[in-house]
Protein backbone atom coordinates (compact mmCIF):
# COMPACT_ATOMS: atom_id res chain seq x y z
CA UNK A 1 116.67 97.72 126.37
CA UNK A 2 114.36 95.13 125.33
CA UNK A 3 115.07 92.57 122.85
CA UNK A 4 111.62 93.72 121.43
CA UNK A 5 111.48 96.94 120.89
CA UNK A 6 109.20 98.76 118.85
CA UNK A 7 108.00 101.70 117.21
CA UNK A 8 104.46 102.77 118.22
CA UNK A 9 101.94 105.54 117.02
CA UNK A 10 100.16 105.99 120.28
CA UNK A 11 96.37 108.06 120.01
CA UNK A 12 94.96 108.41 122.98
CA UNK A 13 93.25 112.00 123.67
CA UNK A 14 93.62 112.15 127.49
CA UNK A 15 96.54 113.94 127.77
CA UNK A 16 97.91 112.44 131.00
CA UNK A 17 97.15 108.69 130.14
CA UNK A 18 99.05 109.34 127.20
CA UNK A 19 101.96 110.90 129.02
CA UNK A 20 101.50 107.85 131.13
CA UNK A 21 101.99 104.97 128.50
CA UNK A 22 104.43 107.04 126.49
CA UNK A 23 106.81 107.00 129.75
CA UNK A 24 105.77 102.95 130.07
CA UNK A 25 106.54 102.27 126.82
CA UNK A 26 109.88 104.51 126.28
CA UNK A 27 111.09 102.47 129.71
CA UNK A 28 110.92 99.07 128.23
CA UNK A 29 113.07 100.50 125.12
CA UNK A 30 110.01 101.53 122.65
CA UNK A 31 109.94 104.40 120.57
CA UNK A 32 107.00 105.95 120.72
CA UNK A 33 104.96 108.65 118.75
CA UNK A 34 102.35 109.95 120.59
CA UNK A 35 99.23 112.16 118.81
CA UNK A 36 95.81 112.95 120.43
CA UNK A 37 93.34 113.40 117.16
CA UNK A 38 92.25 110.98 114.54
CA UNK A 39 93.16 112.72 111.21
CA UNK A 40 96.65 113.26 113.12
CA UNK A 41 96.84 109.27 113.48
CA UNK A 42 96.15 108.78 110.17
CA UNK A 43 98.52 111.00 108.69
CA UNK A 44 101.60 109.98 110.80
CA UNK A 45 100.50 105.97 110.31
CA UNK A 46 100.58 107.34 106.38
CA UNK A 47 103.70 109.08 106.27
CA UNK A 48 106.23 107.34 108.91
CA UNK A 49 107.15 103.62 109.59
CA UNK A 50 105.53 102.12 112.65
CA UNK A 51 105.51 98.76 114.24
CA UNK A 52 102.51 99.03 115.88
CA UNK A 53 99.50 101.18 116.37
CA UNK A 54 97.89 101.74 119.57
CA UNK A 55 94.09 103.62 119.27
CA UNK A 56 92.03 104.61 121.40
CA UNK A 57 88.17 104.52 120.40
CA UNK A 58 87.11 107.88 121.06
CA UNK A 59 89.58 110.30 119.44
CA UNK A 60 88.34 113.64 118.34
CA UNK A 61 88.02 114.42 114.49
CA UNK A 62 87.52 110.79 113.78
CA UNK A 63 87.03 107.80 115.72
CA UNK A 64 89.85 105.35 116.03
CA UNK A 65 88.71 102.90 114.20
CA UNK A 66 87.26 104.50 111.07
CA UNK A 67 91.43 105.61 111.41
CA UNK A 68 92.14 101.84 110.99
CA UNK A 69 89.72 100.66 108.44
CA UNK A 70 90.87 104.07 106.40
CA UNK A 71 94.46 102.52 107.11
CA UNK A 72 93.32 99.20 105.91
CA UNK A 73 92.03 100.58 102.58
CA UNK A 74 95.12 102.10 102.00
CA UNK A 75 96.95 98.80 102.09
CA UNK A 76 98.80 99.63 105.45
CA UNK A 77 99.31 96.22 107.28
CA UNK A 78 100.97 97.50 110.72
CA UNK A 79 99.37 95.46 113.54
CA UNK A 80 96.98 98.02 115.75
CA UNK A 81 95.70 97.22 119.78
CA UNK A 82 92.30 99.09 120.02
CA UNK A 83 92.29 100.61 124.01
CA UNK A 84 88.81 101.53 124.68
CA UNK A 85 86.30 101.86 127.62
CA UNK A 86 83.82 100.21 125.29
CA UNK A 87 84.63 96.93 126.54
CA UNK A 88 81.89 94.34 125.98
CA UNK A 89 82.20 91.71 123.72
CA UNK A 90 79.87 93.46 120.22
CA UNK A 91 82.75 96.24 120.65
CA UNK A 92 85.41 94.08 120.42
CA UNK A 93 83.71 92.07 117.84
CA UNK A 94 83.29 95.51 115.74
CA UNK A 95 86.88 96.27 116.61
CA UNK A 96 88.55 93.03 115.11
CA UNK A 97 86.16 92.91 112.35
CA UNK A 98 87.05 96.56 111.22
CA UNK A 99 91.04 95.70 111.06
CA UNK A 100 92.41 95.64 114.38
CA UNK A 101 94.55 92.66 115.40
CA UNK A 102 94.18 93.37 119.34
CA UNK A 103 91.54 95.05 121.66
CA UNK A 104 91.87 95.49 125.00
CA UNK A 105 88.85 97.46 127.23
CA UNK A 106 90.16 100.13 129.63
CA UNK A 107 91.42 99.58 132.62
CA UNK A 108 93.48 97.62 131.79
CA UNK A 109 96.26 96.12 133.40
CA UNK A 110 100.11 97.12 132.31
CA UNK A 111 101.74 93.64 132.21
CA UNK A 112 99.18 92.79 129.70
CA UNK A 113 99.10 95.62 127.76
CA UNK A 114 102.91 95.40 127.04
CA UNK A 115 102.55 91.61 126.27
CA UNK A 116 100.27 92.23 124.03
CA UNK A 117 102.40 95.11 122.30
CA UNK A 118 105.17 92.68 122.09
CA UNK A 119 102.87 89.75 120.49
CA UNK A 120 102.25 92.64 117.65
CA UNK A 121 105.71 93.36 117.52
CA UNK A 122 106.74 89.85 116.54
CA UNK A 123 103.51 89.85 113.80
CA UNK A 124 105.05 93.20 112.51
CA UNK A 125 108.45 91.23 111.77
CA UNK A 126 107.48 88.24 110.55
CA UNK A 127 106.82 87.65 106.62
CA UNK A 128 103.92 89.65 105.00
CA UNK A 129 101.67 87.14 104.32
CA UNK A 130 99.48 87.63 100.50
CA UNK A 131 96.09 88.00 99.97
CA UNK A 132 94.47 85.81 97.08
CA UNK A 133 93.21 87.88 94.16
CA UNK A 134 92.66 86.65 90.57
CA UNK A 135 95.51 85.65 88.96
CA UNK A 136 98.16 85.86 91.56
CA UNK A 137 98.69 86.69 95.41
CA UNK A 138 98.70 90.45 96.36
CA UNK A 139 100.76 92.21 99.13
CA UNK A 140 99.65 95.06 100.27
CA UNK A 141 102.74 96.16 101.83
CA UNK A 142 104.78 95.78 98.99
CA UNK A 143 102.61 97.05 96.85
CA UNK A 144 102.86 94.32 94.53
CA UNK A 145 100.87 91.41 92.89
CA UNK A 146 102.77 87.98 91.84
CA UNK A 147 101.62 86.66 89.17
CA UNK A 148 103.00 83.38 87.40
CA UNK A 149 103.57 85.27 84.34
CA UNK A 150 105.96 87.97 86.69
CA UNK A 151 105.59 90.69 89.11
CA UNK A 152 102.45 93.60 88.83
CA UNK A 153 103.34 96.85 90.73
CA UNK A 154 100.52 98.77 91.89
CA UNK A 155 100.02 102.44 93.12
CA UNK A 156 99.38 103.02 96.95
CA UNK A 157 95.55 103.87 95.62
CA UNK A 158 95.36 100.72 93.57
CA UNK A 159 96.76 98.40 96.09
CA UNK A 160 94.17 99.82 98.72
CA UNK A 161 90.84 99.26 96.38
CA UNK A 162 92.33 95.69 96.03
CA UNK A 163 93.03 94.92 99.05
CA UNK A 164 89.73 96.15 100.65
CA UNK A 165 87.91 94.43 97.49
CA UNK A 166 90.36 91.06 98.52
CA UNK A 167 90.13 91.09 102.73
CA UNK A 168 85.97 90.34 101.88
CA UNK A 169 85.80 88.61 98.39
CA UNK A 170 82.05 87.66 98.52
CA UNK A 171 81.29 91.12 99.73
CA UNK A 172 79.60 93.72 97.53
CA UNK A 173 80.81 96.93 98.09
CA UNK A 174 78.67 100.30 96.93
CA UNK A 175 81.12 102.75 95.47
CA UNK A 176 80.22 104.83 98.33
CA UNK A 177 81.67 102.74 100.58
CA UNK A 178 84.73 101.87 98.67
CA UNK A 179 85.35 106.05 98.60
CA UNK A 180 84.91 105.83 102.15
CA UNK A 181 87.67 103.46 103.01
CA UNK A 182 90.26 104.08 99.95
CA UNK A 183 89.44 107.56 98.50
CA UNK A 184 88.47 109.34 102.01
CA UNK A 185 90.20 112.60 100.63
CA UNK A 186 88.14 112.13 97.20
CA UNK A 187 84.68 113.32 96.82
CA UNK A 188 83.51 112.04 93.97
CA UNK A 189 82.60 108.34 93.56
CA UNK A 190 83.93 108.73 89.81
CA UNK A 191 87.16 108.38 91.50
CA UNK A 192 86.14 104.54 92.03
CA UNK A 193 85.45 103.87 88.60
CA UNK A 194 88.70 105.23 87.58
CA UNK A 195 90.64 103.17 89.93
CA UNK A 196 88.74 99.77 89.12
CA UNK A 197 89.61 100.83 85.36
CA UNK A 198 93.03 101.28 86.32
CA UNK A 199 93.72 97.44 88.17
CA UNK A 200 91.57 95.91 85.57
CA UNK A 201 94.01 97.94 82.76
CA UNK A 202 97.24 95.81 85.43
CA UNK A 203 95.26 92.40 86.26
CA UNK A 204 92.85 92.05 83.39
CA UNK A 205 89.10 93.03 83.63
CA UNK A 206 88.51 89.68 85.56
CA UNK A 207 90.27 91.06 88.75
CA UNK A 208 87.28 93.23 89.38
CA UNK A 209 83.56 92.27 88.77
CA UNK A 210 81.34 95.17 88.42
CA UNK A 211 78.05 94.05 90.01
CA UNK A 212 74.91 96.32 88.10
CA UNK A 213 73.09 98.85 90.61
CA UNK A 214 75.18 97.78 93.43
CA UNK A 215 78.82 98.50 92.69
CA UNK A 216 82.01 96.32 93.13
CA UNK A 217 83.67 93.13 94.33
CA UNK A 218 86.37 91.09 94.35
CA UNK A 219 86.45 88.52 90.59
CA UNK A 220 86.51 84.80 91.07
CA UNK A 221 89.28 83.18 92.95
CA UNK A 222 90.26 79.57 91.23
């Protein structure tokens, strides 16, 4: 079994390439979960522990990577390889810029595609690295912002508005988009404001600026 092993959330909706890569994978000692539907990837990416995540583009219900940047929101870290016939270089600009650490345009060839896998298996296990926010150093995995003053836990909710608000400091975000990406079961953008009142009730109102007719971003970093 290799020294590398992983657990992967394979989405892929052809049936057979996905039978394909599942056998691939399981032979070079993976464990692998496979599902064939966006909302399915997202759930199972929510609710189990994965080493890596392995998307295809075009999944039915929602695309693969609106799965990831929902993911990212949420403050879920685990590395993801985009596999996708879109292969020229806008879509794999798009790809990395929308939270995935790999992409790789179909066909592709196996060798690589398992190097690869392994490269985000060794990412998965190293130290989570923090993100910068006022005050302290957030990370998102733990759920957790270090302060000098002591440790701030924050919900799963919490930690994703921060962490999207962090990953693109000088970014404004409408509180559209922010529902988007954190709340995407919400429907109301209230739910925003309620959140953002919640960190800034954690962090202090400076963790948050509120900019007027626009909507939110990340507070100065010293």
């Amino acid at each position: 079994m290799s020294t590398e092993c992983a657990r992967v959330l394979l989405a892929e909706d052809d049936v057979r390439l996905a039978e394909m890569l599942a056998d691939l994978l399981e032979s070079e000692g993976h464990e692998v979960t496979v599902v064939h539907d966006g909302q399915r990837a997202l759930h199972e990416a929510m609710t189990r522990s994965f080493d890596v995540l392995v998307f295809d583009r075009g999944l039915p219900s929602r695309e693969g990577l609106d799965v990831i940047e929902a993911l990212r929101g949420r403050g879920n870290t685990v590395p993801a390889l985009i596999l996708s016939a879109l292969g020229n270089p806008a879509d794999r600009v798009e790809g990395l810029q929308r939270g995935a650490e790999d992409y790789l345009a179909k066909p592709f060839d196996i060798d690589e595609l398992l190097a690869r896998i392994n490269v985000l298996r060794r990412k998965s296990a190293a130290p989570t690295e923090g993100v910068r926010v006022p005050g302290g150093v957030l990370y998102p995995s733990r759920h957790e912002v270090e302060r000098e003053d002591g440790v701030v836990i924050l919900s799963e909710r919490e930690t994703g508005l921060l962490a999207t608000l962090a990953r693109r400091p000088t970014q404004v975000f409408t509180r559209a988009e922010l529902l988007e990406r954190v709340f995407a079961d919400a429907e109301e953008t209230g739910v925003v404001d309620a959140y953002v009142h919640h960190l800034r009730k954690k962090l202090g109102r400076a963790c948050v600026l509120t900019v007027r007719g626009v909507g939110y971003a990340l507070g100065s970093v010293s």
